[in-house]
Protein backbone atom coordinates (compact mmCIF):
# COMPACT_ATOMS: atom_id res chain seq x y z
CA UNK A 1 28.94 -73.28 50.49
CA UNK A 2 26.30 -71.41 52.38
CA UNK A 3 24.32 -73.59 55.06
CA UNK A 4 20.85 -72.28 55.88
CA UNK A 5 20.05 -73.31 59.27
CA UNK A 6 16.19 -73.01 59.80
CA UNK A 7 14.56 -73.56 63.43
CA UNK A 8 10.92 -73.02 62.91
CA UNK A 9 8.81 -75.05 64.34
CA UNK A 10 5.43 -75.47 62.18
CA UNK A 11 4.92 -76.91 59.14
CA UNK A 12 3.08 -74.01 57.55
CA UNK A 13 6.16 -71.66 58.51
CA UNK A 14 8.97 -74.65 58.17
CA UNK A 15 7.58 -75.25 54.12
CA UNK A 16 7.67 -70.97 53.92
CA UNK A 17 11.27 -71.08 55.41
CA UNK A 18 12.07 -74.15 53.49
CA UNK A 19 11.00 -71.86 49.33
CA UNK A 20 12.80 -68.65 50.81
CA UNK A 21 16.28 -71.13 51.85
CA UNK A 22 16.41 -72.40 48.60
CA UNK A 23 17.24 -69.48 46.43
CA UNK A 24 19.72 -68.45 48.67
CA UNK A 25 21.35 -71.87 50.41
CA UNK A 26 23.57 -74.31 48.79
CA UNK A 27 23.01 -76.14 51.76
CA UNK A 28 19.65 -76.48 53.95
CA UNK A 29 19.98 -77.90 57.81
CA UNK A 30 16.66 -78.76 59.48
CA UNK A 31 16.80 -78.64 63.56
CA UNK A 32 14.48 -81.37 64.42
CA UNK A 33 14.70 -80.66 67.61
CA UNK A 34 12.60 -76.72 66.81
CA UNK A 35 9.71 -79.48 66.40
CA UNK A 36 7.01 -80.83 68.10
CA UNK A 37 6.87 -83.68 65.77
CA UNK A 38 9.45 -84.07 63.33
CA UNK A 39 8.96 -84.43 59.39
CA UNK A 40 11.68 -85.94 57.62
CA UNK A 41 9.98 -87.07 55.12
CA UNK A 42 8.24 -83.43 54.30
CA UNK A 43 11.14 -81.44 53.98
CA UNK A 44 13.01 -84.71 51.96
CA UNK A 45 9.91 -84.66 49.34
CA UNK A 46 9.88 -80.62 49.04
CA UNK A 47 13.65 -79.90 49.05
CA UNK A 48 15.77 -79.05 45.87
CA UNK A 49 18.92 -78.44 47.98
CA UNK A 50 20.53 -80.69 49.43
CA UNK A 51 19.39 -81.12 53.46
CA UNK A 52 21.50 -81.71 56.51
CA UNK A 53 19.52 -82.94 59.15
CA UNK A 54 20.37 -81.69 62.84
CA UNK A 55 18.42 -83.01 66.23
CA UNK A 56 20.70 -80.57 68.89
CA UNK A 57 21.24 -81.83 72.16
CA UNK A 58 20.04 -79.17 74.70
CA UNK A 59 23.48 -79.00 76.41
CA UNK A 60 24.73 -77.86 73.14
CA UNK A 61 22.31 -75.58 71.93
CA UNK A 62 19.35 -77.56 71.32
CA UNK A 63 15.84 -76.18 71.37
CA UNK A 64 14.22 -78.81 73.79
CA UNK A 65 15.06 -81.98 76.32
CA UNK A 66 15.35 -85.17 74.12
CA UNK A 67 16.47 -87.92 75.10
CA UNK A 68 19.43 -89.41 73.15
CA UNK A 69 17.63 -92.76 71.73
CA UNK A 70 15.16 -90.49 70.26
CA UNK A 71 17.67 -87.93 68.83
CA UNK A 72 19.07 -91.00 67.41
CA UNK A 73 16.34 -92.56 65.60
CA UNK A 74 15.15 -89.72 63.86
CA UNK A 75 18.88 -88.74 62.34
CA UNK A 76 19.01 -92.76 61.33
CA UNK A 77 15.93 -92.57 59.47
CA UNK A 78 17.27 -88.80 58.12
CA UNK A 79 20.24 -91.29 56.83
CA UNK A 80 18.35 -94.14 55.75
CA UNK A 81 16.17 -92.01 53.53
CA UNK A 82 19.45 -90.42 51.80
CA UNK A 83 19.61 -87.13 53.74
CA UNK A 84 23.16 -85.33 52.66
CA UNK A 85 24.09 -85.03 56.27
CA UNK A 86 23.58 -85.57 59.47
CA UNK A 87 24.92 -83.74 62.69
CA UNK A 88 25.50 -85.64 65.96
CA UNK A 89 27.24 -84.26 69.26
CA UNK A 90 30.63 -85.87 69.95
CA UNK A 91 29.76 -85.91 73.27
CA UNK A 92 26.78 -88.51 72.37
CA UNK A 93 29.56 -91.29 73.09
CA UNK A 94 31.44 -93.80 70.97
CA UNK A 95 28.21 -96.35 71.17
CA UNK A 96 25.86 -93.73 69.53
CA UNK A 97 27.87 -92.32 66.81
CA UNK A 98 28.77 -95.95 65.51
CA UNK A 99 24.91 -96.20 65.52
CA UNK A 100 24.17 -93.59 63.12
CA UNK A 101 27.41 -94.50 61.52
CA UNK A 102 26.04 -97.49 60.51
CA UNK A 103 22.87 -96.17 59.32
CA UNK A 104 25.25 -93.39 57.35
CA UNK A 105 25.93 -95.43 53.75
CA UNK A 106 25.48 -92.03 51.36
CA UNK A 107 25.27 -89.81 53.84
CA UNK A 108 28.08 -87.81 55.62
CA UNK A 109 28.55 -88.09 59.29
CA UNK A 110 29.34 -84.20 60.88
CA UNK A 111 30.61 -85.10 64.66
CA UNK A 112 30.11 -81.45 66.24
CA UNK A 113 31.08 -79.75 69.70
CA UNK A 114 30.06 -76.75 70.74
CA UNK A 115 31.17 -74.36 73.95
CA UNK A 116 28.70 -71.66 74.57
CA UNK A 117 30.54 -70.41 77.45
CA UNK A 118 34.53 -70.03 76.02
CA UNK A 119 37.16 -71.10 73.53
CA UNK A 120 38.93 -74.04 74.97
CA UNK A 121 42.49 -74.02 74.40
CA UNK A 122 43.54 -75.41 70.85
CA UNK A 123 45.64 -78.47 72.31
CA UNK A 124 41.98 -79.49 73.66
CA UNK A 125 40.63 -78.70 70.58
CA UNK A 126 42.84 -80.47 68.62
CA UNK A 127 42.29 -83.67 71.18
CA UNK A 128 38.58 -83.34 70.21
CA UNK A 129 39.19 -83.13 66.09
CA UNK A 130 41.14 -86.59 66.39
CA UNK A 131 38.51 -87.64 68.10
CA UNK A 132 36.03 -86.85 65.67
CA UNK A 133 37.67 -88.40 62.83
CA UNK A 134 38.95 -91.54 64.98
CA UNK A 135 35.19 -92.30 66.03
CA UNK A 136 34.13 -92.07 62.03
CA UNK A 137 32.97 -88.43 61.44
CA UNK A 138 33.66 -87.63 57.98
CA UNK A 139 33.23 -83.90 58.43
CA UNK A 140 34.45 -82.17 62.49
CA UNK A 141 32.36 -79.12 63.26
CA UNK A 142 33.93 -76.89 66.33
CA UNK A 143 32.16 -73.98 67.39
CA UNK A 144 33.10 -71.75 70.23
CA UNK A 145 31.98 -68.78 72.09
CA UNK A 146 34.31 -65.18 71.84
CA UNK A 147 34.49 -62.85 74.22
CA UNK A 148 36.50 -60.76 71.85
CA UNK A 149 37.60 -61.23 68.34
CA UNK A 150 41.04 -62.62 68.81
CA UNK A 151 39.54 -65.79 70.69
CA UNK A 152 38.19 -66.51 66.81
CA UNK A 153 41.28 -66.79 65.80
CA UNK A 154 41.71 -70.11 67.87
CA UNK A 155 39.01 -72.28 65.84
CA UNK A 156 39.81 -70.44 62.88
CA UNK A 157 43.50 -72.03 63.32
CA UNK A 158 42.23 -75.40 63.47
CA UNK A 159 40.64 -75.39 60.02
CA UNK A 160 43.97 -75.63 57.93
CA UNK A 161 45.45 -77.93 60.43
CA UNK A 162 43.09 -80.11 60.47
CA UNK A 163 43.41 -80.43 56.52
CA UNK A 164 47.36 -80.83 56.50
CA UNK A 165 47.71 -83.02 60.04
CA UNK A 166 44.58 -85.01 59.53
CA UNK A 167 43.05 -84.89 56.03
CA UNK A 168 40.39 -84.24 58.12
CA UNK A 169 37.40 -81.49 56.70
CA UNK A 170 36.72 -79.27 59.74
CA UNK A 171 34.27 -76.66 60.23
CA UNK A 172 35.35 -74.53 62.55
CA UNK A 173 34.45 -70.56 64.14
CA UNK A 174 33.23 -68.74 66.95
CA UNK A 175 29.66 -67.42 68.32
CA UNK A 176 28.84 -64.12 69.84
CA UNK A 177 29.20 -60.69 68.49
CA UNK A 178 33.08 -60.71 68.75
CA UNK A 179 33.21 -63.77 66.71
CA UNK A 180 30.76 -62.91 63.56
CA UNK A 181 33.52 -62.61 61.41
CA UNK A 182 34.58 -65.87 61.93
CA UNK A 183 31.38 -66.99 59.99
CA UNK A 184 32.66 -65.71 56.89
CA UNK A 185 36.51 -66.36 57.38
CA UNK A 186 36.17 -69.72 58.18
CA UNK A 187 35.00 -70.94 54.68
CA UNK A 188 37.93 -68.55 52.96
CA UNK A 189 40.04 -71.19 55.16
CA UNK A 190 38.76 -73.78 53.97
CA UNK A 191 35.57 -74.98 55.70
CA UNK A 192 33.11 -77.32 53.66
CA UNK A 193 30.93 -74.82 54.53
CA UNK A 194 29.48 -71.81 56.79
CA UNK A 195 26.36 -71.51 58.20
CA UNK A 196 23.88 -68.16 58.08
CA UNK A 197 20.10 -67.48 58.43
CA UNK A 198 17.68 -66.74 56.54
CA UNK A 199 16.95 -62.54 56.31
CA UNK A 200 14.57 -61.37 58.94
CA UNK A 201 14.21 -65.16 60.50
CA UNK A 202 15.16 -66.22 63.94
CA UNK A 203 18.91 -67.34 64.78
CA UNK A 204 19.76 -70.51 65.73
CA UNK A 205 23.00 -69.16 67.27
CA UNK A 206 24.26 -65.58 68.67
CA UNK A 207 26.40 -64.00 66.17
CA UNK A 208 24.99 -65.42 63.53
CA UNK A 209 25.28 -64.01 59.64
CA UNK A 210 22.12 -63.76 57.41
CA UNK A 211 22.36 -65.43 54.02
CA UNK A 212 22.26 -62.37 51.95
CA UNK A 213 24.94 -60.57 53.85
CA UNK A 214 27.32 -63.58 53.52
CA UNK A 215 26.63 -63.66 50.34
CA UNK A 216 27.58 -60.21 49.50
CA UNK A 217 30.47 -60.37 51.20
CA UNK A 218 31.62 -63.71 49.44
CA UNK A 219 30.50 -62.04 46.30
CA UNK A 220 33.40 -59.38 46.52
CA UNK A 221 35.99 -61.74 47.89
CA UNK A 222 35.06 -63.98 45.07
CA UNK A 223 34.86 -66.92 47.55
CA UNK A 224 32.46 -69.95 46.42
């Protein structure tokens, strides 16, 4: 599946993003945090994909400061209102993720950690997966940050093991320019899914793939 991740932060442009994502996402992730003011409820009454709901700490990526009860509340209520997915940090804390756990009844939990700075070495990584599945994520997500492209190979790795040593779905590449190929390789290894953006729209990470491309390239490898 192809994940459409879109960061803008208006309603007029979010609802333009929001018609263009669907006829080329199986998948749609909203950052709240792009917004002043969140809408769950507008993108939950307008979308025909199914959404995955994403309020990025700024440590990790995120657009803003927010704190972390906040963050929280609006991914419960993302839950609550029967949102496909939601996406919490790891690093939020045992306390926080058996929060929105609990809030999670038919939605999937995705525990994520990102480095924007290296690749940690894969027995960290793999400390960090059992983590993710120990605390109650029912997807991992690992993204890392590649100086050059055989440093991809290290989250690539963890995608299969994951699978056989964990029975544990695991998303799992690098950012940067040295790491774009990841993007696509990932979901040949097995990845729920891959993440791109939408042609001629803003990035919400470096390296990453537009829709169209990955869909191309999918297209010839005959990878769904």
């Amino acid at each position: 599946m192809i994940c459409i991740s879109l960061v803008e932060s208006n309603r007029d442009k979010a609802f333009e993003a929001l018609s263009r994502a669907q006829t080329l996402a199986d998948l749609i992730e909203i950052r709240l945090d792009a917004f002043v003011s969140p809408e769950i409820d507008f993108f939950l009454k307008r979308a025909s994909k199914p959404l995955l709901f994403t309020y990025r700490a700024k440590a990790e990526g995120g657009l803003k400061e927010s704190p972390l009860e906040e963050r929280l509340d609006h991914l419960k209520k993302a839950a609550e209102k029967g949102a496909f997915a939601v996406d919490l940090e790891l690093s939020a804390g045992h306390k926080a993720v058996g929060e929105l756990k609990n809030s999670c009844q038919n939605t999937r939990l995705l525990l994520s950690f990102h480095d924007f700075k290296g690749t940690p070495s894969l027995e960290e990584l793999k400390e960090i997966i059992r983590q993710m599945k120990e605390t109650g994520g029912d997807i991992g997500k690992i993204v890392t940050y590649a100086h050059k492209p055989e440093e991809a190979l290290v989250p690539l790795s963890l995608i299969p093991w994951a699978r056989k040593e964990l029975s544990f779905p695991l998303i799992a590449f690098a950012m940067g320019e040295a790491g774009r190929f990841s993007r696509a390789v990932c979901l040949i290894l097995g990845a729920p899914w891959t993440y791109a953006a939408l042609p001629d729209a803003e990035k919400a990470a470096p390296g990453q793939l537009e829709a169209d491309t990955l869909r191309f390239i999918f297209e010839k490898l005959k990878v769904s």
